[in-house]
N, C-alpha and C. Protein backbone atom coordinates (compact mmCIF):
# COMPACT_ATOMS: atom_id res chain seq x y z
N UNK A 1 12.85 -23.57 -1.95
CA UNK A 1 11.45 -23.44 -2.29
C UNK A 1 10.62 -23.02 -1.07
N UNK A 2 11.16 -23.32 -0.12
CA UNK A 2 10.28 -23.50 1.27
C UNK A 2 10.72 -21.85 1.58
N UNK A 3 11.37 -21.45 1.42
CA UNK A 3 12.05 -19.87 1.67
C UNK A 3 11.26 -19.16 1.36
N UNK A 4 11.17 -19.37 -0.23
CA UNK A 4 10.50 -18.16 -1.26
C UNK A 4 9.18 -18.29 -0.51
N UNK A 5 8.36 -19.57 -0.30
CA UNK A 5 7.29 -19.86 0.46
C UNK A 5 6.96 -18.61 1.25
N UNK A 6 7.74 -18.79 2.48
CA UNK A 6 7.70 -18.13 3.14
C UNK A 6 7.91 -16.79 3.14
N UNK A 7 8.90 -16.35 2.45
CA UNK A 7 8.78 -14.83 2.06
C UNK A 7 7.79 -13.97 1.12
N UNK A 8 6.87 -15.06 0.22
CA UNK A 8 5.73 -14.46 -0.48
C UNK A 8 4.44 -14.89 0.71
N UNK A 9 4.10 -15.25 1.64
CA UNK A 9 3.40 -14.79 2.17
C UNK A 9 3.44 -14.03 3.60
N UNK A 10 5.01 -13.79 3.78
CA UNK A 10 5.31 -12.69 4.34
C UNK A 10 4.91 -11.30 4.27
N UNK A 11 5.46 -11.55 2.73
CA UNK A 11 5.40 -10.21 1.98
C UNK A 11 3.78 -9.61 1.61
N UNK A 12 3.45 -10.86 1.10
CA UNK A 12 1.48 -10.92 0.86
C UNK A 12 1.24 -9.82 2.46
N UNK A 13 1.22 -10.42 3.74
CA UNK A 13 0.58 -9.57 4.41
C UNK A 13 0.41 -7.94 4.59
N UNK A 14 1.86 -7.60 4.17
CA UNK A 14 2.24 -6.33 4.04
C UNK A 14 1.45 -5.41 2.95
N UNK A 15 1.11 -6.22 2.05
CA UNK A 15 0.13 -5.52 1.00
C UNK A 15 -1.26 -5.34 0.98
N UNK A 16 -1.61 -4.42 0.23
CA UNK A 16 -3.17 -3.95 0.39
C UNK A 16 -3.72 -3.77 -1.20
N UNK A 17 -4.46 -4.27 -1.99
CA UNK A 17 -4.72 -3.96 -3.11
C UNK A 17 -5.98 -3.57 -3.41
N UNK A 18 -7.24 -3.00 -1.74
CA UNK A 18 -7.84 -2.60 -1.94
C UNK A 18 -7.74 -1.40 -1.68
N UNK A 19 -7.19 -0.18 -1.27
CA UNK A 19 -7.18 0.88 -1.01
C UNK A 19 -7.21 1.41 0.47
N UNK A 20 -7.46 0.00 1.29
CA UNK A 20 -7.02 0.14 2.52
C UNK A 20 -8.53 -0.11 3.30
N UNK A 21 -8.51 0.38 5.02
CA UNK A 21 -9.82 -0.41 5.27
C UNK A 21 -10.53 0.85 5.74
N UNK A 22 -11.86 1.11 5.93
CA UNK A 22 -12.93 1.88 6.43
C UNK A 22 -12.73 2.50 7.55
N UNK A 23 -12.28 3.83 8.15
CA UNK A 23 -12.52 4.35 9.23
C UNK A 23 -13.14 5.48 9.57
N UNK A 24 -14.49 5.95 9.18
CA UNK A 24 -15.46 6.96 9.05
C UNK A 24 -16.22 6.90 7.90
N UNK A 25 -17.72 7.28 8.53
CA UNK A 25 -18.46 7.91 7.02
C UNK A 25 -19.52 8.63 7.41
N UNK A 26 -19.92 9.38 6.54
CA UNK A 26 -20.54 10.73 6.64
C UNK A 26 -21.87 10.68 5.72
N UNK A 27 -22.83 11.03 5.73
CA UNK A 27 -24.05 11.61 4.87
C UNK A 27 -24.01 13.08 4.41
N UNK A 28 -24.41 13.35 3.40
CA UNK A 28 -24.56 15.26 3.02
C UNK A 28 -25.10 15.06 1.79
N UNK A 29 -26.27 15.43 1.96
CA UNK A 29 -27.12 15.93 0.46
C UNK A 29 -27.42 15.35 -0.51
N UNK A 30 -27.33 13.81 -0.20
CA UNK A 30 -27.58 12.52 -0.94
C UNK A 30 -26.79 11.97 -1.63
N UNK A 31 -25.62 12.26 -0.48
CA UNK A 31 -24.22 11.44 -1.13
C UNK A 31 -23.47 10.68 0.34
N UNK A 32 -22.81 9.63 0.03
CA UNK A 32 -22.31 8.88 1.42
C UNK A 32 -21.00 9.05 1.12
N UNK A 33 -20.55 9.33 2.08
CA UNK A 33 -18.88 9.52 1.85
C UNK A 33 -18.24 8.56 2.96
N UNK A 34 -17.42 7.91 2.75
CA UNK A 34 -16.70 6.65 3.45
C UNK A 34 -15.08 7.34 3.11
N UNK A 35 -14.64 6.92 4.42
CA UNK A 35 -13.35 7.42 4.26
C UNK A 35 -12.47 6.28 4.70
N UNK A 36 -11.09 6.10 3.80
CA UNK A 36 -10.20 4.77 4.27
C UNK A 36 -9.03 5.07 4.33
N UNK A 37 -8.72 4.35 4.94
CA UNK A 37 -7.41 4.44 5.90
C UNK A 37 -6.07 3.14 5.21
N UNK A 38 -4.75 3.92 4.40
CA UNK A 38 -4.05 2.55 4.24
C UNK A 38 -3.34 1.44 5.37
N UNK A 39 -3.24 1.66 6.35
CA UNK A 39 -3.02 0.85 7.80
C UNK A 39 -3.60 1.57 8.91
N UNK A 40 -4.10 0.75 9.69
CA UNK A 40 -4.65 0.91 10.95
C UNK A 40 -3.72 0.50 12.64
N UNK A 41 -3.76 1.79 13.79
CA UNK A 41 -4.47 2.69 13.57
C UNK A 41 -4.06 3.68 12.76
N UNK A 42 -4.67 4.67 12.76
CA UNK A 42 -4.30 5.91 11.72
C UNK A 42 -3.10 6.66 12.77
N UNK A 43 -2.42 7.05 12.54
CA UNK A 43 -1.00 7.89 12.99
C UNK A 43 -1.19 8.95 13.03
N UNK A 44 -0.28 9.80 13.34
CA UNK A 44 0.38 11.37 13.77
C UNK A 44 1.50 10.76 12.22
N UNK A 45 1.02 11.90 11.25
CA UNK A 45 2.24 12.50 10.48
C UNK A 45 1.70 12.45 8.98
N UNK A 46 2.28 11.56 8.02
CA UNK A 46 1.22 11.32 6.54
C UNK A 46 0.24 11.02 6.18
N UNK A 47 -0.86 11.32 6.49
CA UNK A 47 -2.51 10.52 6.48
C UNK A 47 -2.56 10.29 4.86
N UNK A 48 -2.82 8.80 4.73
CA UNK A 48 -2.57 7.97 3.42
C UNK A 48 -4.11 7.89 3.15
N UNK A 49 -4.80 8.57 3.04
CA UNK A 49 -6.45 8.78 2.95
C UNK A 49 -7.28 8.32 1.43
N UNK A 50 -8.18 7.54 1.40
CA UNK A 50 -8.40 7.26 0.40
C UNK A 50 -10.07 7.99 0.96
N UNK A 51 -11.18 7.73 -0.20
CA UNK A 51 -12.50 8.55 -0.20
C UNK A 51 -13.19 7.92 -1.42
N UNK A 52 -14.38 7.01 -0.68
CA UNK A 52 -15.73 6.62 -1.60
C UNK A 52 -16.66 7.38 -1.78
N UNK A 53 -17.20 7.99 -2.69
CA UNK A 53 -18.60 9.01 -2.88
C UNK A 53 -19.66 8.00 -3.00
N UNK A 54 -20.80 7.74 -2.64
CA UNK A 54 -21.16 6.90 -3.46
C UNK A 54 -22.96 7.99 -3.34
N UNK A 55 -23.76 7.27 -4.52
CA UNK A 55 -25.17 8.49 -4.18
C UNK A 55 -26.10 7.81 -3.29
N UNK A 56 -26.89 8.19 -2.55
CA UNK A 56 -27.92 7.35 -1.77
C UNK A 56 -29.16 7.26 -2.32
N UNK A 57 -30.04 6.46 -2.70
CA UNK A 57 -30.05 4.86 -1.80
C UNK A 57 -29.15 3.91 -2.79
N UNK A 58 -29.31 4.19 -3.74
CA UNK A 58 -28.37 3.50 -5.02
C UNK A 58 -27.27 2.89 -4.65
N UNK A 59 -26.61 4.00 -3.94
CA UNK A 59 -25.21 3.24 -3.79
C UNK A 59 -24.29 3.14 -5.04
N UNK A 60 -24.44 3.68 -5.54
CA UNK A 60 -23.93 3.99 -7.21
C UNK A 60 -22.64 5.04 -6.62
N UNK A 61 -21.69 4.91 -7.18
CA UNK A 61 -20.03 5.53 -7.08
C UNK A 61 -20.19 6.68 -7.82
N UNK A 62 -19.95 8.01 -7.22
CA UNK A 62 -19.54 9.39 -7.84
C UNK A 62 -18.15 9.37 -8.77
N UNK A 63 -18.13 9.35 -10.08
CA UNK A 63 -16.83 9.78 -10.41
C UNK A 63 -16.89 10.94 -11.20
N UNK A 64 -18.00 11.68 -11.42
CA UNK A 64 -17.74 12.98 -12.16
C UNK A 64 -17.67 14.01 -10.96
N UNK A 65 -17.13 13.88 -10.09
CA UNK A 65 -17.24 15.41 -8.87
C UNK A 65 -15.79 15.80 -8.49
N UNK A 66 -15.23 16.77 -8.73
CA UNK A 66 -13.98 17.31 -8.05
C UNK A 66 -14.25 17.51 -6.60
N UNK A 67 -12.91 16.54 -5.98
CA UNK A 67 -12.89 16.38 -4.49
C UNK A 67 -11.86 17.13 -3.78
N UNK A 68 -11.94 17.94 -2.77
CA UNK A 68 -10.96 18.21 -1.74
C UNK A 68 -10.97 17.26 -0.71
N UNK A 69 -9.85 17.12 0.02
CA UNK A 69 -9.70 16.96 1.56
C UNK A 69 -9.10 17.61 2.41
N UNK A 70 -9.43 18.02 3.63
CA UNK A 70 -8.49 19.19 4.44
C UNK A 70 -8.73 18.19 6.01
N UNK A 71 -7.82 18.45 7.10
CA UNK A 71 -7.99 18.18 8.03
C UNK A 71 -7.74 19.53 8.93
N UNK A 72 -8.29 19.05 10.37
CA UNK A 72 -8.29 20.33 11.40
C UNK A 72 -8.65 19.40 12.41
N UNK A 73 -7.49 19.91 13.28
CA UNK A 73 -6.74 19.04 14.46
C UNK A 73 -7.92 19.78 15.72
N UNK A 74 -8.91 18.86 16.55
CA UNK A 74 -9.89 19.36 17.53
C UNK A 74 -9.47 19.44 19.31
N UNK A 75 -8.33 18.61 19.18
CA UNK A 75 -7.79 18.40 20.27
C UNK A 75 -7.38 19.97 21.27
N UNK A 76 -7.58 19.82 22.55
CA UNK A 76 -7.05 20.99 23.33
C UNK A 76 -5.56 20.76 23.03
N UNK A 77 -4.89 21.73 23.29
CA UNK A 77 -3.72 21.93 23.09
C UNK A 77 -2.72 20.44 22.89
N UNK A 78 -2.69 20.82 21.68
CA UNK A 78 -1.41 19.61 20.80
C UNK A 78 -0.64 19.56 21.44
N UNK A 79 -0.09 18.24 21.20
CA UNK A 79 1.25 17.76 21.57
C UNK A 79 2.30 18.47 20.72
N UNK A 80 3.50 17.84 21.10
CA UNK A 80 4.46 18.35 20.34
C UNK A 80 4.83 17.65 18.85
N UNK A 81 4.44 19.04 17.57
CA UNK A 81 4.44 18.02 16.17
C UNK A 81 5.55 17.07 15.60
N UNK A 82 4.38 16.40 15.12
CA UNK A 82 5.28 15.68 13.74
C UNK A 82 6.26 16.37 13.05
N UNK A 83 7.32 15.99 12.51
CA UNK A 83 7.80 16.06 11.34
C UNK A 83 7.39 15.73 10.16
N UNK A 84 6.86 16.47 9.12
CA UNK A 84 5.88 15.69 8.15
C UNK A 84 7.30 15.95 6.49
N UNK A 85 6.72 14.44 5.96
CA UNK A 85 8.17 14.10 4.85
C UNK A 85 7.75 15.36 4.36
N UNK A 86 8.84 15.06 3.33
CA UNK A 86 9.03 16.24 2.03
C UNK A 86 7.88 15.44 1.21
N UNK A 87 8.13 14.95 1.00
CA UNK A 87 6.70 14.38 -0.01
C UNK A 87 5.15 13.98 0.24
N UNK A 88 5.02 14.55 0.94
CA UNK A 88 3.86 15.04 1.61
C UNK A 88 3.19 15.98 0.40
N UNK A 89 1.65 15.97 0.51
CA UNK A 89 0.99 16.76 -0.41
C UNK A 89 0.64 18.13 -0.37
N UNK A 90 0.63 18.54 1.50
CA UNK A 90 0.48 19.64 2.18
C UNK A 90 0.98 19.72 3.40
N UNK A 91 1.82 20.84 3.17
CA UNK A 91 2.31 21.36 4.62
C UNK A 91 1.35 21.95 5.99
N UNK A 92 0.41 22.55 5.73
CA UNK A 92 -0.44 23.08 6.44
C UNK A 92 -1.58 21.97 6.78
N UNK A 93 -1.89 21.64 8.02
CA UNK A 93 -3.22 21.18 8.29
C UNK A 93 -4.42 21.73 7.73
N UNK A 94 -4.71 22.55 7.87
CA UNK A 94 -5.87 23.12 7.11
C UNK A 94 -5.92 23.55 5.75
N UNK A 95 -5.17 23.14 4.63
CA UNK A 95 -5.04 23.58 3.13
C UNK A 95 -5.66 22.44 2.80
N UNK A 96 -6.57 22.38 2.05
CA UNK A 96 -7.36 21.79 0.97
C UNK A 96 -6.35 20.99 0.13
N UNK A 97 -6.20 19.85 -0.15
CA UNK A 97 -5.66 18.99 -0.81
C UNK A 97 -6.73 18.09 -1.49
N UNK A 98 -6.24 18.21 -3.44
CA UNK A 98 -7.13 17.93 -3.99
C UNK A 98 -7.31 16.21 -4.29
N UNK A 99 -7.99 15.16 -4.07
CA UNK A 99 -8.25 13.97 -4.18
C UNK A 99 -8.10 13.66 -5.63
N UNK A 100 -7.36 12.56 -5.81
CA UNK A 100 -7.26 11.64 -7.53
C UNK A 100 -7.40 10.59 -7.11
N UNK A 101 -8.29 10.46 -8.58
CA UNK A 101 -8.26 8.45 -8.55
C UNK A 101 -6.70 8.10 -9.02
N UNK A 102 -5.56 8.36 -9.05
CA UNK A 102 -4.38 8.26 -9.61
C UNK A 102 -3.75 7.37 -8.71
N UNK A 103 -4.28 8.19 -7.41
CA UNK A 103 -3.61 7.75 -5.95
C UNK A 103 -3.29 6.36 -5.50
N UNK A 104 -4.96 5.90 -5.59
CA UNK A 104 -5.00 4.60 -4.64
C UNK A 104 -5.17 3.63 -5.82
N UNK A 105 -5.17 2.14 -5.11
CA UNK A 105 -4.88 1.25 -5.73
C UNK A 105 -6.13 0.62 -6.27
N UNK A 106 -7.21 1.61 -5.88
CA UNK A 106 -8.75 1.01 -6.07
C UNK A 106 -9.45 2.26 -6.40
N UNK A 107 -9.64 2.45 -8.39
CA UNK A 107 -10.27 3.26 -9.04
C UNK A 107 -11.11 3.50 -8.53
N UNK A 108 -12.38 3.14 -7.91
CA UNK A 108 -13.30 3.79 -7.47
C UNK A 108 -13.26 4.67 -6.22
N UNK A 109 -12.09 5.19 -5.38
CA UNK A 109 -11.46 5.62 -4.25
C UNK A 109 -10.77 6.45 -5.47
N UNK A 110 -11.18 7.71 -4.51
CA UNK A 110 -10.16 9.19 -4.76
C UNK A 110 -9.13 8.64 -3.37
N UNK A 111 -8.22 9.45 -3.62
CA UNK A 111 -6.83 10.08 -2.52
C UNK A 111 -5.85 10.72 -2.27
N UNK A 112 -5.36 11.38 -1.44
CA UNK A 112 -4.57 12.09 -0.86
C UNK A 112 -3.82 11.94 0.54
N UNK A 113 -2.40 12.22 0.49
CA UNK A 113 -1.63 12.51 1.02
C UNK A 113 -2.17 13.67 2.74
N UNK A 114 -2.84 13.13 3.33
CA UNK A 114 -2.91 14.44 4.42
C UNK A 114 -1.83 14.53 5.66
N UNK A 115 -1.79 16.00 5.99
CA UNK A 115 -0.95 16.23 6.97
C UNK A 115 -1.72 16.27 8.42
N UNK A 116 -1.12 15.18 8.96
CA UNK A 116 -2.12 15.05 10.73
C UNK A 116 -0.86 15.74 11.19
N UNK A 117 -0.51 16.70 11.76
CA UNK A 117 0.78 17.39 12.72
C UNK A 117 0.83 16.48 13.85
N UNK A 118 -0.08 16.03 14.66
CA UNK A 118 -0.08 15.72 15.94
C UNK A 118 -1.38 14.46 16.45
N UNK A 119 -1.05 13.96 17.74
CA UNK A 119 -2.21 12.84 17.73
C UNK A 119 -3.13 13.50 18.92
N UNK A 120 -4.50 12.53 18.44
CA UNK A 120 -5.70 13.77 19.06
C UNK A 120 -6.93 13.27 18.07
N UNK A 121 -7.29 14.11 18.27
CA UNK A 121 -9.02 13.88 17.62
C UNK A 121 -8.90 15.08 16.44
N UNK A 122 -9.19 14.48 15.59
CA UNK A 122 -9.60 15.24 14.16
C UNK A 122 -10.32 15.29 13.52
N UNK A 123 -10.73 16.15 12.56
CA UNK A 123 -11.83 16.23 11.86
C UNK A 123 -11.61 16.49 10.02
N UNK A 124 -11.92 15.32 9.38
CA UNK A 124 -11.40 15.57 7.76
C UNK A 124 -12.58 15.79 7.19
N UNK A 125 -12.77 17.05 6.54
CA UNK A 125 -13.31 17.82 5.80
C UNK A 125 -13.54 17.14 4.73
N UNK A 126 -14.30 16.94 3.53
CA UNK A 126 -14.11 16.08 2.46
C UNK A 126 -15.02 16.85 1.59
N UNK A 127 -14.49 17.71 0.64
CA UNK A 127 -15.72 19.14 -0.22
C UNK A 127 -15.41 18.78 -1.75
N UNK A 128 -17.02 18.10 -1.57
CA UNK A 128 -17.50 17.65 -3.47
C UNK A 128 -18.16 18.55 -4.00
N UNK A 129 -18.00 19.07 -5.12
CA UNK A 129 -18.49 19.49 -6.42
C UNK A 129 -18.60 19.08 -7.41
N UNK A 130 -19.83 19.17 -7.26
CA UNK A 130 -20.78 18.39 -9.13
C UNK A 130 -21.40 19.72 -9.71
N UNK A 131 -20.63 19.99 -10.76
CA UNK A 131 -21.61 21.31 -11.23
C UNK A 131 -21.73 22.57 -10.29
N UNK A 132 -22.23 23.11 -10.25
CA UNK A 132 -22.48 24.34 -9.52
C UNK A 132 -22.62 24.10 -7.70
N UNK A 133 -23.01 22.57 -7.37
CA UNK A 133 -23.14 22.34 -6.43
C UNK A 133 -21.81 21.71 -5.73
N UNK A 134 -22.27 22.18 -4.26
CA UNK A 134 -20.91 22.00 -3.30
C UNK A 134 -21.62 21.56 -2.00
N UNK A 135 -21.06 19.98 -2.04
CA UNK A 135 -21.18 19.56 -0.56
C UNK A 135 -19.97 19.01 0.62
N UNK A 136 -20.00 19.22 1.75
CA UNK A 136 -19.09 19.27 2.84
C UNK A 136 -19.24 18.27 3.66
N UNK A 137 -18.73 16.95 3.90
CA UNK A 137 -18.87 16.18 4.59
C UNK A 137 -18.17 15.89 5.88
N UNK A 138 -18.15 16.52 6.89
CA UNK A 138 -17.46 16.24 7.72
C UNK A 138 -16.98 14.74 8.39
N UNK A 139 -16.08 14.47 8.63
CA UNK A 139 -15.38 12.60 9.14
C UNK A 139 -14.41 12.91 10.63
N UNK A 140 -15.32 12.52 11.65
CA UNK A 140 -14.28 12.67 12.59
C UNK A 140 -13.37 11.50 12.36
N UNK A 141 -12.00 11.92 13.44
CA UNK A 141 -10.95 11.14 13.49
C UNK A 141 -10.29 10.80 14.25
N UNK A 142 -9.96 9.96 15.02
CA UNK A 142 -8.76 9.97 16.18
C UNK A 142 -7.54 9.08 15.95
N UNK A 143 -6.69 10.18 15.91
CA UNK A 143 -5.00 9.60 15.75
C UNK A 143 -4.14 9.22 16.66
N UNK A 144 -3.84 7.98 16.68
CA UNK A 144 -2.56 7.71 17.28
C UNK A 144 -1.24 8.38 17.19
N UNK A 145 -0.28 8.51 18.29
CA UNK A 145 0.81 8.87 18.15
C UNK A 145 1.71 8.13 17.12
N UNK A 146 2.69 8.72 16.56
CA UNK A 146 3.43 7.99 14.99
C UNK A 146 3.95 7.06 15.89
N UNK A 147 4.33 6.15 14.84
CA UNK A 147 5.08 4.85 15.38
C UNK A 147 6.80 4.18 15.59
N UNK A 148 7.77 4.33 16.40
CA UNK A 148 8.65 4.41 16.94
C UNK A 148 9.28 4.36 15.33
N UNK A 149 10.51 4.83 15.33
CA UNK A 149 11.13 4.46 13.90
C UNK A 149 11.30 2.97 13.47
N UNK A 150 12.11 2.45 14.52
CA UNK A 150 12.09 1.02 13.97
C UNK A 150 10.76 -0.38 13.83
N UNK A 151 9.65 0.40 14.50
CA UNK A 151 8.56 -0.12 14.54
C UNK A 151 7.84 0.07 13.12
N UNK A 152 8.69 0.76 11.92
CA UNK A 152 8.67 1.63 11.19
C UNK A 152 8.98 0.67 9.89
N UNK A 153 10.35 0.45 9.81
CA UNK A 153 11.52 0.05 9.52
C UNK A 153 11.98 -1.44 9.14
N UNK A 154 11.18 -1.78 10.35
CA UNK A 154 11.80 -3.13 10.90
C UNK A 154 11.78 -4.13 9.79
N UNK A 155 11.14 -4.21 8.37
CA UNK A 155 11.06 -5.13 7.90
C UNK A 155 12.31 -4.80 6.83
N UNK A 156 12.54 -3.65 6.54
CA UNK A 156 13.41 -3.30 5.46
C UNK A 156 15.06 -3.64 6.34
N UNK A 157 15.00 -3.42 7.44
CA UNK A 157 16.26 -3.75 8.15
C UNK A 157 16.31 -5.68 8.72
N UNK A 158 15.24 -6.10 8.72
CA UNK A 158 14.93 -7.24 8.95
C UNK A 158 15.69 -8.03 7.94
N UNK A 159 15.64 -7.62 6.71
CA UNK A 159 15.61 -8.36 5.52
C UNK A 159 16.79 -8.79 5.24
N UNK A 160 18.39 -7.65 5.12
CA UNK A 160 19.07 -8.13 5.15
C UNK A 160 19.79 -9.14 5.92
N UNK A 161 19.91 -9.08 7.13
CA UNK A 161 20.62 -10.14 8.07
C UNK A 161 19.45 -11.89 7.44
N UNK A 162 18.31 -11.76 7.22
CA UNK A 162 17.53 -12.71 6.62
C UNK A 162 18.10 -13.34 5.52
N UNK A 163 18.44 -12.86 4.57
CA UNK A 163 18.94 -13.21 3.64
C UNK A 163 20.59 -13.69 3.52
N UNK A 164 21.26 -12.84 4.18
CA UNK A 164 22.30 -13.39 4.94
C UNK A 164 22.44 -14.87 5.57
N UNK A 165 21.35 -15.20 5.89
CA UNK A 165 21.26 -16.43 7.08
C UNK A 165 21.11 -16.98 6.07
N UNK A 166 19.94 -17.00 5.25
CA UNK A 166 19.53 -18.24 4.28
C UNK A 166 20.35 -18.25 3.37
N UNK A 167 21.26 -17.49 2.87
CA UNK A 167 22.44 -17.89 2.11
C UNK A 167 23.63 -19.13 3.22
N UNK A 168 23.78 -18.46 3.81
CA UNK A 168 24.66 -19.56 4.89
C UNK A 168 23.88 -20.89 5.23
N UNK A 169 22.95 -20.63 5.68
CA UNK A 169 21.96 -22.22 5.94
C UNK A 169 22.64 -22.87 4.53
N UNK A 170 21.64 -22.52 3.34
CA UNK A 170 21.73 -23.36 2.10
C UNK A 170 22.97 -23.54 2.09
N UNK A 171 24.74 -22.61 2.22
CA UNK A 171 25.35 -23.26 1.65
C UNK A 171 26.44 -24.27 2.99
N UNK A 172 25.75 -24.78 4.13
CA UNK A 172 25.80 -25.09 5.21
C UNK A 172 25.74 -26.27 4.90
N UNK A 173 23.65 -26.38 4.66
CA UNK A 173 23.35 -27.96 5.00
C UNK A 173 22.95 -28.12 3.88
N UNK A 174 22.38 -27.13 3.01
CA UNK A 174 21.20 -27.78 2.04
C UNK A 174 22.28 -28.15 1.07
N UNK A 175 23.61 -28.58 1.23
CA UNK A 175 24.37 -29.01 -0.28
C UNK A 175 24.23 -29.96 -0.94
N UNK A 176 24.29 -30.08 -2.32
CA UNK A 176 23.95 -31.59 -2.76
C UNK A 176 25.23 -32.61 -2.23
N UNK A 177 24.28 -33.87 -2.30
CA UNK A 177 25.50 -34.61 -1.55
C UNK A 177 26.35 -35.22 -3.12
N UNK A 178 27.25 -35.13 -2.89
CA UNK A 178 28.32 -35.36 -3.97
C UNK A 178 28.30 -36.88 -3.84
N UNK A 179 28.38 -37.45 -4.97
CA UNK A 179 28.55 -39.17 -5.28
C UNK A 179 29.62 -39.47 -6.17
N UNK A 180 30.66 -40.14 -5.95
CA UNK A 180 31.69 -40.73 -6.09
C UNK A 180 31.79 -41.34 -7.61
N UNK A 181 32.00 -40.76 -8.47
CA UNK A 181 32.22 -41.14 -10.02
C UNK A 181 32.62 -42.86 -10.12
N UNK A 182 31.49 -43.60 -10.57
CA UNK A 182 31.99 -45.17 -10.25
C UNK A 182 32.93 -45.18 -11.50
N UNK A 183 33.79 -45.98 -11.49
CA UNK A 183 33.91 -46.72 -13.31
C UNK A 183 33.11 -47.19 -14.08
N UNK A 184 33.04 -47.28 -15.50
CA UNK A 184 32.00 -48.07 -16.10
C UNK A 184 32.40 -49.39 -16.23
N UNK A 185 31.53 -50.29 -16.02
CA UNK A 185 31.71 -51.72 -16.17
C UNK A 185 32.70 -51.99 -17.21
N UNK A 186 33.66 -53.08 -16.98
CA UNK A 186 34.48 -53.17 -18.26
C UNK A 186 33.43 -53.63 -19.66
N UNK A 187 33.44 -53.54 -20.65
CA UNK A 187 32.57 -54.40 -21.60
C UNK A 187 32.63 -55.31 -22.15
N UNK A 188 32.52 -56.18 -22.40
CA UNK A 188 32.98 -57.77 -23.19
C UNK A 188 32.60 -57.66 -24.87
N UNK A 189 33.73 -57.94 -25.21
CA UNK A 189 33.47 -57.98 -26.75
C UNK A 189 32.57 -58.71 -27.47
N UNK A 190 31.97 -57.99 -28.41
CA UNK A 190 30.50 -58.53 -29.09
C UNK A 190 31.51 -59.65 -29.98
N UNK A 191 30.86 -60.23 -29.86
CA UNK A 191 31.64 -61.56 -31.18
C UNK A 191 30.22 -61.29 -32.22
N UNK A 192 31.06 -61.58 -33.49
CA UNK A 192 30.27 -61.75 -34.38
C UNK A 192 29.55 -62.82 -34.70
N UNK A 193 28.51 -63.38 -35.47
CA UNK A 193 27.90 -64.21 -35.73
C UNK A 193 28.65 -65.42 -36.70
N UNK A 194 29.56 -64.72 -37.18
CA UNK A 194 30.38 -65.88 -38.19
C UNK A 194 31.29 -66.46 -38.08
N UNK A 195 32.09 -65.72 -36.81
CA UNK A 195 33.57 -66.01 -36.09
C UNK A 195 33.76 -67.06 -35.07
């Protein structure tokens, strides 16, 4: 019991069920755009980007506007790139990648998949359309270099040798202690009432 304990609020920390936390926001044309980040800091390689519209002063949430996001790397000459997965949404830094509420784990947040190539200072583009109108919010950014593989990893490789152990512990110490089958008392014969 004390295990599971511990492995559900292990596991609890690792999760996010709001869409992740705040790292930029922007004004344009009477809309606030907040941009979030699923772990902090933000990395060199899959930018896990989520995006609040909301209208000003209201503060009321945009959900009728088709959203892009694009990034463009500001830094003097890049480092040497990322490898960005196959499942990535865009290969190119600068291609427009279109935002869904599908994405994140918090309907009122659009998101997308962005490609950061390299760490440096960036700038994510964020282009709403409502109707005929088109606004451009610019979000600076600064990325950390990606994070070592096993710094990566470590919990999915963690896990087995973990489980390993706590199988051996339990069948180590935690055994029930076995108790010695007594005899049952002999019984003495009921005599009858008439005998």
């Amino acid at each position: 019991m004390r295990v599971t304990t511990l492995m559900f609020f292990l596991a609890a920390s690792w999760l996010h069920a709001d869409g992740g936390r705040p790292v930029g926001q922007a004004d344009a044309n009477g809309l606030r755009v907040t941009l979030f980040s699923a772990s902090l800091p933000v990395r060199a390689g899959a930018f896990d980007a989520g995006v609040l519209i909301q209208e000003i002063p209201s503060n009321r949430p945009v959900t009728d506007a088709s959203v892009t996001l694009s990034a463009r790397n500001t830094s003097p000459a890049a480092s040497r790139p990322v490898r960005m997965p196959a499942w990535c949404s865009a290969r190119d830094p600068g291609s427009e990648v279109p935002a869904t509420s599908s994405h994140p784990a918090n309907k009122l947040l659009l998101g997308a998949y962005l490609p950061l190539t390299a760490p440096g200072r960036w700038e994510i583009t964020v282009s709403i359309r409502r109707g005929e109108a088109l606004t451009r919010a610019v979000i600076p950014l600064d990325v950390a270099p990606p994070a070592p593989p096993l710094g990566t990893w470590w919990p999915l490789v963690a896990l087995v040798p973990l489980a390993i152990a706590a199988y051996a512990w339990r069948t180590t110490f935690a055994r029930p202690k076995r108790h010695e089958r007594t005899e049952d008392p002999p019984r003495i014969a009921e005599r009858s009432p008439g005998v």
